[in-house]
N, C-alpha and C. Protein backbone atom coordinates (compact mmCIF):
# COMPACT_ATOMS: atom_id res chain seq x y z
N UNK A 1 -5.60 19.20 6.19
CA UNK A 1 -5.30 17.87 5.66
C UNK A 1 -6.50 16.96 5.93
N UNK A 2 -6.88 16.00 4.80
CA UNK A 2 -8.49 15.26 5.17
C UNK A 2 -7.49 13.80 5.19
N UNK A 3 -7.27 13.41 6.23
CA UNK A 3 -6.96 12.14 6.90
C UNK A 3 -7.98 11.31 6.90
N UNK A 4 -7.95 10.56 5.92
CA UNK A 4 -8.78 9.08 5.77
C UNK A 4 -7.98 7.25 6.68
N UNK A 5 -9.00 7.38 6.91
CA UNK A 5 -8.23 6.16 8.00
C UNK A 5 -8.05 4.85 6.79
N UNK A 6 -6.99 4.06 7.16
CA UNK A 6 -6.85 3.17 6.03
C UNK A 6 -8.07 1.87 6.23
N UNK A 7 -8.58 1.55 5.11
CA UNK A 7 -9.75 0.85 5.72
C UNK A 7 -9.03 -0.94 5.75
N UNK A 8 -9.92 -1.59 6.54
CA UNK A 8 -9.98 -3.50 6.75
C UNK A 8 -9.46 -3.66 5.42
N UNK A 9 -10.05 -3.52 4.38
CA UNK A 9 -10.32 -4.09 2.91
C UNK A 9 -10.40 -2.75 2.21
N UNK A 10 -9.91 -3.70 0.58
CA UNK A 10 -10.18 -2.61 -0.23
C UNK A 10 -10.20 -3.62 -1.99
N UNK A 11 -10.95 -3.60 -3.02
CA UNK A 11 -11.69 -4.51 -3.69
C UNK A 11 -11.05 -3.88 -4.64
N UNK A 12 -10.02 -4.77 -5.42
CA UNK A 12 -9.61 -4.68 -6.81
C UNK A 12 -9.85 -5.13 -7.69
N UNK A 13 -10.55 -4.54 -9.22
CA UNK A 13 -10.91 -5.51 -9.93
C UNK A 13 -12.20 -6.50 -9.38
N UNK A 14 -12.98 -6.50 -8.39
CA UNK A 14 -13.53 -7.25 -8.10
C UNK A 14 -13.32 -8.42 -6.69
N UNK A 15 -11.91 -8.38 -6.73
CA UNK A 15 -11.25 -9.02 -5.64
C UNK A 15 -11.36 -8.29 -4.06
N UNK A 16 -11.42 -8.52 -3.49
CA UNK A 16 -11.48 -7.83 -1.65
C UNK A 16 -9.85 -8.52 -1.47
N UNK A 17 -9.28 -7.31 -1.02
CA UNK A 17 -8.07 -7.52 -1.02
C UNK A 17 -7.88 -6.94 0.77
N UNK A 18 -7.60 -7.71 2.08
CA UNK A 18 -7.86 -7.18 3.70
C UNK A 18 -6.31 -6.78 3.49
N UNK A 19 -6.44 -5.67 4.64
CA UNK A 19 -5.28 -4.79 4.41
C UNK A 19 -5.57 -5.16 6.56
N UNK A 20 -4.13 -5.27 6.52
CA UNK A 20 -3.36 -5.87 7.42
C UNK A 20 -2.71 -4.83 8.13
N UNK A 21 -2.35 -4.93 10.01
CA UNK A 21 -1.30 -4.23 10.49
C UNK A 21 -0.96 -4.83 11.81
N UNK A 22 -0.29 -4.97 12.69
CA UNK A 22 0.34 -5.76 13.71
C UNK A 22 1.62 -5.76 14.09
N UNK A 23 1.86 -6.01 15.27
CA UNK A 23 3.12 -6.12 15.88
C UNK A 23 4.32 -6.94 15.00
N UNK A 24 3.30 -8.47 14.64
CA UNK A 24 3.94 -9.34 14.21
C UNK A 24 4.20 -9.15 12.71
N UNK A 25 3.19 -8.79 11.88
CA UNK A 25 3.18 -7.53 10.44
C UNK A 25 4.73 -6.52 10.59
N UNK A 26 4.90 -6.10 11.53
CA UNK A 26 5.96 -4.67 11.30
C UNK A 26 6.95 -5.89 11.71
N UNK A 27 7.34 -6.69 12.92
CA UNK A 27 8.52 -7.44 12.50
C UNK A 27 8.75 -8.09 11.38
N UNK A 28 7.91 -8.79 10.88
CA UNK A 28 8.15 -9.71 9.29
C UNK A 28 8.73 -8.44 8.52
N UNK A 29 7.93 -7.47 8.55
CA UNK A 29 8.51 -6.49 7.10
C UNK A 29 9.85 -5.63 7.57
N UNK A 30 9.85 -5.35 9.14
CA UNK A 30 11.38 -4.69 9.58
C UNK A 30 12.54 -6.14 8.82
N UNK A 31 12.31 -7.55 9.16
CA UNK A 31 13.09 -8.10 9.27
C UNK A 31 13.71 -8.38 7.65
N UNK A 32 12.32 -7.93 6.87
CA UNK A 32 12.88 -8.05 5.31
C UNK A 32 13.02 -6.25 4.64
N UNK A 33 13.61 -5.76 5.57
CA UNK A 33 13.40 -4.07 5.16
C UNK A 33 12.46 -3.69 3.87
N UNK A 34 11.31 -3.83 4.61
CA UNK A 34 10.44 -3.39 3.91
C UNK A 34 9.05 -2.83 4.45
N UNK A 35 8.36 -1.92 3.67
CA UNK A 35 6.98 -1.10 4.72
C UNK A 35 5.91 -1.35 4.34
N UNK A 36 5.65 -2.51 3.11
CA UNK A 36 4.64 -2.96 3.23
C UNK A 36 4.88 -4.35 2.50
N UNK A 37 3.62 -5.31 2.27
CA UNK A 37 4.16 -6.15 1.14
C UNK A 37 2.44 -6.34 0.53
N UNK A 38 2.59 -6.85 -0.73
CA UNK A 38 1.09 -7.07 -1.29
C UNK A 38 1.00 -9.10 -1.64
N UNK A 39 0.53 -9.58 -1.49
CA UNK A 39 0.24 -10.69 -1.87
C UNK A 39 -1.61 -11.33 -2.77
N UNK A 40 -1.10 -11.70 -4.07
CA UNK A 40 -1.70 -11.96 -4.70
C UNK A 40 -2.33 -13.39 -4.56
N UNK A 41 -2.00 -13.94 -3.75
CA UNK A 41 -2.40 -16.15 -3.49
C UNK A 41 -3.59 -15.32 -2.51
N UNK A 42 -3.03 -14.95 -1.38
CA UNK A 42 -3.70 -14.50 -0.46
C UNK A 42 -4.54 -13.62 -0.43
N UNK A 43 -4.58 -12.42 -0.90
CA UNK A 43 -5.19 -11.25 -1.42
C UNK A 43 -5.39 -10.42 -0.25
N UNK A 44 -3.92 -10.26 0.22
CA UNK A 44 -3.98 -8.84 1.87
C UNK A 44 -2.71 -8.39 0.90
N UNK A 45 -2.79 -7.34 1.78
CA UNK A 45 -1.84 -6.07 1.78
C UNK A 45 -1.58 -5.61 3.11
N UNK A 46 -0.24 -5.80 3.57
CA UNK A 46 0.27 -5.85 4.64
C UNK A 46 1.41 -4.37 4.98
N UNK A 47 0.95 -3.64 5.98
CA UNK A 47 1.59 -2.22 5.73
C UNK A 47 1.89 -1.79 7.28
N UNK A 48 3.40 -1.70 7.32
CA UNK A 48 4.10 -1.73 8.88
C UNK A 48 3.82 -0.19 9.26
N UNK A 49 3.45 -0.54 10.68
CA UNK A 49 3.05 1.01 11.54
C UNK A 49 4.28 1.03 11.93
N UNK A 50 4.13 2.46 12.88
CA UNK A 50 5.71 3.14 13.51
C UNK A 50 6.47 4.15 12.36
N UNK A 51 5.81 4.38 11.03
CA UNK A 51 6.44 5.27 10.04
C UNK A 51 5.84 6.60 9.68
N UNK A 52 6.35 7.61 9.77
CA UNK A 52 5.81 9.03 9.68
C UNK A 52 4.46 8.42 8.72
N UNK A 53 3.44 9.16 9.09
CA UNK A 53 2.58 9.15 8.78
C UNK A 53 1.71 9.11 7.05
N UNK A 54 3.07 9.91 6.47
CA UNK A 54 3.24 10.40 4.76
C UNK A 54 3.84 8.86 4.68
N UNK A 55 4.77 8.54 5.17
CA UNK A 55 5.36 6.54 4.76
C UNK A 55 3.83 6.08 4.56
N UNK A 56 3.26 6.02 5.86
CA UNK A 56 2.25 4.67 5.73
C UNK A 56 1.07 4.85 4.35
N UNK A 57 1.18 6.10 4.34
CA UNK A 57 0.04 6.37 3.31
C UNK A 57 1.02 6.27 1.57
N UNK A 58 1.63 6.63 1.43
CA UNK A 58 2.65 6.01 0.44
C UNK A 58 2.70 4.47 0.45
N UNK A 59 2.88 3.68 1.36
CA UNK A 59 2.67 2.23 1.41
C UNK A 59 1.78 1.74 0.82
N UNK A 60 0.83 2.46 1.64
CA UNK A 60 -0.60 2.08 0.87
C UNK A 60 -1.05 1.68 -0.26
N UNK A 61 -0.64 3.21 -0.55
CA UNK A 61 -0.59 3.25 -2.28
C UNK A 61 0.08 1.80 -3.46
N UNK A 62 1.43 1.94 -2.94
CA UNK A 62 2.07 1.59 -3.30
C UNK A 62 1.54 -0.25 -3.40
N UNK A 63 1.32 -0.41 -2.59
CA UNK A 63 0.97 -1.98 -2.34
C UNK A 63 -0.43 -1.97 -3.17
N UNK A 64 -1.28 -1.05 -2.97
CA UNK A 64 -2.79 -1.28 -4.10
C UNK A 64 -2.32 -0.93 -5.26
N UNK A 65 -1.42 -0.48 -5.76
CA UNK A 65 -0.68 -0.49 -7.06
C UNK A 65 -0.31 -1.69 -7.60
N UNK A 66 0.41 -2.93 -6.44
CA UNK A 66 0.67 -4.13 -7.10
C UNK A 66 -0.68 -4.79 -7.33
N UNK A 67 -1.50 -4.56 -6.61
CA UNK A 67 -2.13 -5.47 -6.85
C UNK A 67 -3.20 -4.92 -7.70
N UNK A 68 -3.29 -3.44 -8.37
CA UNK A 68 -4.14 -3.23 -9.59
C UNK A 68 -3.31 -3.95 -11.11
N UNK A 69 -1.73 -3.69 -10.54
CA UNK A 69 -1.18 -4.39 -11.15
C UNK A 69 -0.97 -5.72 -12.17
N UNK A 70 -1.65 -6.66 -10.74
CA UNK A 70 -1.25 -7.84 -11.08
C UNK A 70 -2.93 -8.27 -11.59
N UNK A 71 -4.06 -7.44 -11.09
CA UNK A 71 -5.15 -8.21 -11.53
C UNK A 71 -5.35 -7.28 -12.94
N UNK A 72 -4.71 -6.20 -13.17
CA UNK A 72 -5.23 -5.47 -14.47
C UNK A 72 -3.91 -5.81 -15.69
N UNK A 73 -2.83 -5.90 -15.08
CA UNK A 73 -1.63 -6.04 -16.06
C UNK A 73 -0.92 -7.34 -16.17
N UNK A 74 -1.89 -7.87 -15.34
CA UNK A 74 -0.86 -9.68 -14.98
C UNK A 74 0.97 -9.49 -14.80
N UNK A 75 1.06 -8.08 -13.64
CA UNK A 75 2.27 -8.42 -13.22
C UNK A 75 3.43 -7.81 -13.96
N UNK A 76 2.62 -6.73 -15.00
CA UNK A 76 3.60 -6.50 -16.29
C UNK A 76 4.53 -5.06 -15.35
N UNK A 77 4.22 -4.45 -14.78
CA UNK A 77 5.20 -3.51 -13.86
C UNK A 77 6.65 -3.96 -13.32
N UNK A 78 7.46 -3.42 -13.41
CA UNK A 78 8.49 -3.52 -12.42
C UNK A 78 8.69 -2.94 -11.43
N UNK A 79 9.01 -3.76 -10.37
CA UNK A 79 9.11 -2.66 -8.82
C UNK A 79 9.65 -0.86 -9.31
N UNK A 80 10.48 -0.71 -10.04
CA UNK A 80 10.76 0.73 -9.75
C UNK A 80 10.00 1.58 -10.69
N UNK A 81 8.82 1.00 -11.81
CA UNK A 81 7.86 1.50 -12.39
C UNK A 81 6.73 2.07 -11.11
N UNK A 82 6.66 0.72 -10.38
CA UNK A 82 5.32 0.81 -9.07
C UNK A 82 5.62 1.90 -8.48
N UNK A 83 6.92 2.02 -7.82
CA UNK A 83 7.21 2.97 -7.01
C UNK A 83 7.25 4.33 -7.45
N UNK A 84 7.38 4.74 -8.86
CA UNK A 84 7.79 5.77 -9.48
C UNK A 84 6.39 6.41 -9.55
N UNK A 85 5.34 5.21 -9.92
CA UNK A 85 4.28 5.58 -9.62
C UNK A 85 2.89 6.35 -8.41
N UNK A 86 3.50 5.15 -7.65
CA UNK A 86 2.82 5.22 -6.14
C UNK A 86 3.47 6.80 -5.56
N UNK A 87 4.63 7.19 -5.69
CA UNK A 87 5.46 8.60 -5.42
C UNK A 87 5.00 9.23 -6.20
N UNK A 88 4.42 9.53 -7.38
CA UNK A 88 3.52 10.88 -8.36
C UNK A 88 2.22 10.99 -7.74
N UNK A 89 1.37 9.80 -7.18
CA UNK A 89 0.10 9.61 -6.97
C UNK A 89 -0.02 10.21 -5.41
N UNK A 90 0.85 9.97 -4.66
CA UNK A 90 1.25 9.92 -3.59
C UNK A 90 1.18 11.39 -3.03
N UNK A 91 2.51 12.14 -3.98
CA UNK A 91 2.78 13.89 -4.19
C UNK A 91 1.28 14.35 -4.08
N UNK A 92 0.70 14.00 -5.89
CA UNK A 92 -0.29 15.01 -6.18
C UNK A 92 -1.91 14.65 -4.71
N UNK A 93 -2.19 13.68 -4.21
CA UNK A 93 -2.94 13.50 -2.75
C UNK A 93 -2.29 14.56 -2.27
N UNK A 94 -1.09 14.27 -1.91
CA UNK A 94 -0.20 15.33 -0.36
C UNK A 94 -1.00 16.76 -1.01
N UNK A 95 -0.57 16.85 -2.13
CA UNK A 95 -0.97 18.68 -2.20
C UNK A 95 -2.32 18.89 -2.77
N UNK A 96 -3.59 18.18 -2.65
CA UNK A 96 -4.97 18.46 -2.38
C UNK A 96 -5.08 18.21 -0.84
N UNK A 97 -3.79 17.75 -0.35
CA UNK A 97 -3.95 17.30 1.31
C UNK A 97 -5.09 15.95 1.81
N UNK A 98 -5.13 15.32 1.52
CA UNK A 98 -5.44 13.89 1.75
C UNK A 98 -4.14 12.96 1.58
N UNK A 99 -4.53 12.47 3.01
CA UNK A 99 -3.44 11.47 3.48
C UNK A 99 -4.76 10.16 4.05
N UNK A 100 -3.72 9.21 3.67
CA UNK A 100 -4.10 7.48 4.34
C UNK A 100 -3.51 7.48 5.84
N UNK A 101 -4.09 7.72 6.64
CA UNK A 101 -3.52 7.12 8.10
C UNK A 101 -4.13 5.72 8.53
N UNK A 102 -3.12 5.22 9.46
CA UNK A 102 -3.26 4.29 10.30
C UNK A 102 -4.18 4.14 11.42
């Protein structure tokens, strides 16, 4: 498995989008059951540790999805399009074996 560490930042479209993790990060998103969140005002991507290892890297995904999203499609996705997505993209990584760790 080639375990890539998740990096500070990551530049969409042109944008530097800081990718986030913290104590205070995993309570906000435990407290809204959720494992990551993406914000477009701000431009982080916020992705809670403490989750099997295949979660966080699925998060990942999943959250740079909204926000290729929102700077390439202005937002035109629906959450269970993203996700349907980020889970195919997600699979076909797992089985060349590259994973996003924490």
């Amino acid at each position: 498995m080639y375990l890539i560490k998740i990096p500070k930042s990551v530049k969409v479209g042109g944008f530097s989008y800081k990718i986030r993790t913290s104590k205070r990060i995993d309570d906000e998103l435990k407290d809204t059951h959720r494992r990551g969140s993406h914000s477009e005002l701000l431009r982080e991507i916020d992705i809670a540790s403490g989750s099997l290892p295949q979660e966080e890297s699925c998060t990942l995904i999943h959250e740079i999805l909204h926000a290729v999203d929102t700077v390439y499609l202005n937002g035109a996705l629906e959450e269970g399009q993203v996700t349907s997505l980020s889970n195919g993209i997600h699979q076909v990584l797992e089985q060349l074996k590259v994973r996003f760790v924490l």
